[in-house]
Protein backbone atom coordinates (compact mmCIF):
# COMPACT_ATOMS: atom_id res chain seq x y z
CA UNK A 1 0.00 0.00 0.00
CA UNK A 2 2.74 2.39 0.71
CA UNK A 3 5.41 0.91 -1.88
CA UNK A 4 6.48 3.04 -4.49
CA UNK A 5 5.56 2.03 -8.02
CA UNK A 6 7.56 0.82 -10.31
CA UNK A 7 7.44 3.60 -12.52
CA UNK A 8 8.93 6.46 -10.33
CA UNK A 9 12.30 4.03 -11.01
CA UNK A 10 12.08 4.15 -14.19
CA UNK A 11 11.37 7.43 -14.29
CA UNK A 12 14.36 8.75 -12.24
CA UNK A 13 17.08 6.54 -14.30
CA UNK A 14 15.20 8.15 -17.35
CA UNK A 15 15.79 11.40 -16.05
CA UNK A 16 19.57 10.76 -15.11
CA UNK A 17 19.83 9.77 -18.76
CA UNK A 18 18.39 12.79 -19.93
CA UNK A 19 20.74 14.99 -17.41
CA UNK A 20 23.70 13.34 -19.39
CA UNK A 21 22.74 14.28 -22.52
CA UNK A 22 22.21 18.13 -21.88
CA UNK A 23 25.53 17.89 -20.03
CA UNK A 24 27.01 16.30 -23.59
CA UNK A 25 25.31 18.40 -25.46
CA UNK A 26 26.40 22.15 -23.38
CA UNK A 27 30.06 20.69 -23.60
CA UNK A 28 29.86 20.36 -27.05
CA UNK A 29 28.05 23.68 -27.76
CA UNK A 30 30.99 25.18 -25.30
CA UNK A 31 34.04 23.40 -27.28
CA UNK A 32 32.60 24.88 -30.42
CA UNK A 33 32.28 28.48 -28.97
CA UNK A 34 35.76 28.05 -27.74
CA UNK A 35 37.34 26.78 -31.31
CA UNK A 36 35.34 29.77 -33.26
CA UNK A 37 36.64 32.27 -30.49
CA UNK A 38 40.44 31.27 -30.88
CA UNK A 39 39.75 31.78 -34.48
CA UNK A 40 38.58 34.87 -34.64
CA UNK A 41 35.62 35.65 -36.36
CA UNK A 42 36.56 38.85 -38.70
CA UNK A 43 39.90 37.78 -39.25
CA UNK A 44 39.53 35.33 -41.69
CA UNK A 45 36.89 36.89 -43.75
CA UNK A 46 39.16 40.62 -43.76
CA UNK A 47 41.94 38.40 -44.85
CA UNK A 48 39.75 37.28 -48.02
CA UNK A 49 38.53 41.17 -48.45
CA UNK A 50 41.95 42.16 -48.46
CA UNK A 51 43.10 39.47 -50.95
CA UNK A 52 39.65 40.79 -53.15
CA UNK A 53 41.03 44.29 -52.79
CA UNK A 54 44.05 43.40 -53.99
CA UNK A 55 43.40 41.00 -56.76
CA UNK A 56 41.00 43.99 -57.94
CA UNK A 57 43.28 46.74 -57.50
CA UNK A 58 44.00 49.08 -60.85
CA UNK A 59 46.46 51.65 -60.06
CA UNK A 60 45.77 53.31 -63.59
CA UNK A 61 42.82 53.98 -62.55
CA UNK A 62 42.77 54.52 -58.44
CA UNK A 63 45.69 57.07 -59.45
CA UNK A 64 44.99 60.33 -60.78
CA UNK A 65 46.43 63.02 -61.74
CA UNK A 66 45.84 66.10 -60.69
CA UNK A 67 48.69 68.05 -62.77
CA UNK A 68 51.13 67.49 -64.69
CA UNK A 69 53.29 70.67 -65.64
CA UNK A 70 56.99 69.85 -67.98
CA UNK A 71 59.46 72.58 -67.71
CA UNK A 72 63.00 72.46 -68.55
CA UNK A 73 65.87 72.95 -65.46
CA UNK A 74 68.04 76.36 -65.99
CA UNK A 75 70.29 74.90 -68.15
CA UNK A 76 67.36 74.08 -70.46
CA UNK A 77 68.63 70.36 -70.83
CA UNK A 78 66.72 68.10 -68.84
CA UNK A 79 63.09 67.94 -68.65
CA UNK A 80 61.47 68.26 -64.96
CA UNK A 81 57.70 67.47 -64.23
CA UNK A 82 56.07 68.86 -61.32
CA UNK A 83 53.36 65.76 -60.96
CA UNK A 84 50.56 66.19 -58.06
CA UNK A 85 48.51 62.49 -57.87
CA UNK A 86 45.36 61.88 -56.11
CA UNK A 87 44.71 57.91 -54.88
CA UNK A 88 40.86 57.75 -55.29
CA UNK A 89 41.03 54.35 -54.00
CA UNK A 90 39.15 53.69 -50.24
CA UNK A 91 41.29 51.08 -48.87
CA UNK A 92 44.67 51.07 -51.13
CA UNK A 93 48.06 52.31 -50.32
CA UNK A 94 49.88 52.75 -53.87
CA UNK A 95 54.12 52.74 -53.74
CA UNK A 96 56.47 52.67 -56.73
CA UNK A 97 54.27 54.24 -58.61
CA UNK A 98 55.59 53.79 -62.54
CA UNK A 99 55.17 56.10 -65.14
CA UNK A 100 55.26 56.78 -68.77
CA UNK A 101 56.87 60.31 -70.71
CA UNK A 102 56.26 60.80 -74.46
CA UNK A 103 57.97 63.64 -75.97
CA UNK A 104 56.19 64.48 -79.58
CA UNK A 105 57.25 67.26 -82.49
CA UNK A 106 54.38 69.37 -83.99
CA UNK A 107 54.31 66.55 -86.95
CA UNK A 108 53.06 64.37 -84.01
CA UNK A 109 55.69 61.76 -84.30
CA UNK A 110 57.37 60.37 -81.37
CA UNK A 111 60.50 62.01 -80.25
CA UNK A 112 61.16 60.29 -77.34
CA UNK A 113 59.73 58.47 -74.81
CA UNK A 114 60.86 57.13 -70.99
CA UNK A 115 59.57 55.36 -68.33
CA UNK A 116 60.68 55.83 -64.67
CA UNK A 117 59.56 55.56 -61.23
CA UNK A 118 58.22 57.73 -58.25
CA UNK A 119 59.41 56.45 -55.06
CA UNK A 120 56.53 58.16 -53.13
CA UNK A 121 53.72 56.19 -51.28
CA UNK A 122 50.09 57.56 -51.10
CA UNK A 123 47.29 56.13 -48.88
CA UNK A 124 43.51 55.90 -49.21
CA UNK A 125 42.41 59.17 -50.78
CA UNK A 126 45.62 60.65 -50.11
CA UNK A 127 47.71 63.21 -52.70
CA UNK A 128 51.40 63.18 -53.31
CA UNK A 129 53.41 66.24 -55.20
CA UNK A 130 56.25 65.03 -57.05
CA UNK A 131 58.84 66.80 -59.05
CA UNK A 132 60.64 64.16 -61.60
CA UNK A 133 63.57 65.11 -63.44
CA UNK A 134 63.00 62.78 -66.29
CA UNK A 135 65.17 62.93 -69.25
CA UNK A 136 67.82 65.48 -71.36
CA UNK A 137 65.17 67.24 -73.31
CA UNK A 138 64.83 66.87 -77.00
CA UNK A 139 64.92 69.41 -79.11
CA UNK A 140 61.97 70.03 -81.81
CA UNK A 141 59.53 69.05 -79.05
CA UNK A 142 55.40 70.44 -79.66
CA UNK A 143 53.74 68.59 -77.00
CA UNK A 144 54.19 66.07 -74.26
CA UNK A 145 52.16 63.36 -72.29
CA UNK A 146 52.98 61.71 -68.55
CA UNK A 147 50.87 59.03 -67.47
CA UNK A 148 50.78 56.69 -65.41
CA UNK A 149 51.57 52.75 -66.17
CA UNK A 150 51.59 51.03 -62.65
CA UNK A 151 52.08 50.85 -59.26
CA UNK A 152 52.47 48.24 -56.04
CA UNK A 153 49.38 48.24 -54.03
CA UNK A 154 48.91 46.97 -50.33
CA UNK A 155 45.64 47.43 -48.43
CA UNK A 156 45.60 49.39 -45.64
């Protein structure tokens, strides 16, 4: 009359069972918090928008510039450019920035032409004034063209 029935046993081992399982189950929930937190969330999806960046990067076109002025030193033999560039880029630093001269007579055939480098560096939206002493300067010269040709980018 005052036994206990056979089902409160059952019960209770049923209910130890059931305590080991959410006890498996929070440990592995925790161990998986733990692995994504030593990770690092961000850091392996900036890495990837970093390599994007930089697989898209065009320094032709991230680089402006602003002006591009030729004069001749006082000797009148070499030609210097005054160059100011813009980087319109967001999230590029540009260094070694190449560039192209062409020196043309008022036949428009090519006199000369060079290529060189600017050693400056310009961050994300930042300008850079430059003055390039480029080349002894031709004579019969009309007109002449600087642009720019290339340039190592990093992301910043």
């Amino acid at each position: 009359m005052f036994e206990r029935p056979k089902e409160d046993k059952e019960l209770g081992i049923h209910k130890a069972w059931i305590g080991a399982f959410v006890l498996i189950v929070a440990i592995i929930v925790g161990l998986v918090a733990f692995r994504a937190y030593q990770k690092g969330p961000a850091r392996g999806s900036a890495q990837a928008a970093s390599a994007a960046d930089l697989a898209n990067a065009n320094p032709v076109k991230d680089l402006k510039i602003e002006r591009a002025t030729m004069q001749k030193d006082n000797l009148g033999a070499t030609a210097i450019w005054m160059v100011t560039l813009v980087n319109k880029s967001e999230k590029l630093t540009y260094s070694s920035i190449t560039y192209h001269t062409e020196y043309i007579a008022a036949d428009n055939h090519l006199i000369l032409e060079n290529n060189g480098t600017i050693s400056a560096t310009i961050g994300p939206n930042g300008e850079n004034s430059s003055e390039i002493r480029d080349v002894a300067y031709p004579s019969g010269v009309a007109w002449y063209k600087f642009r720019i040709t290339g340039a190592k980018a990093k992301v910043e």
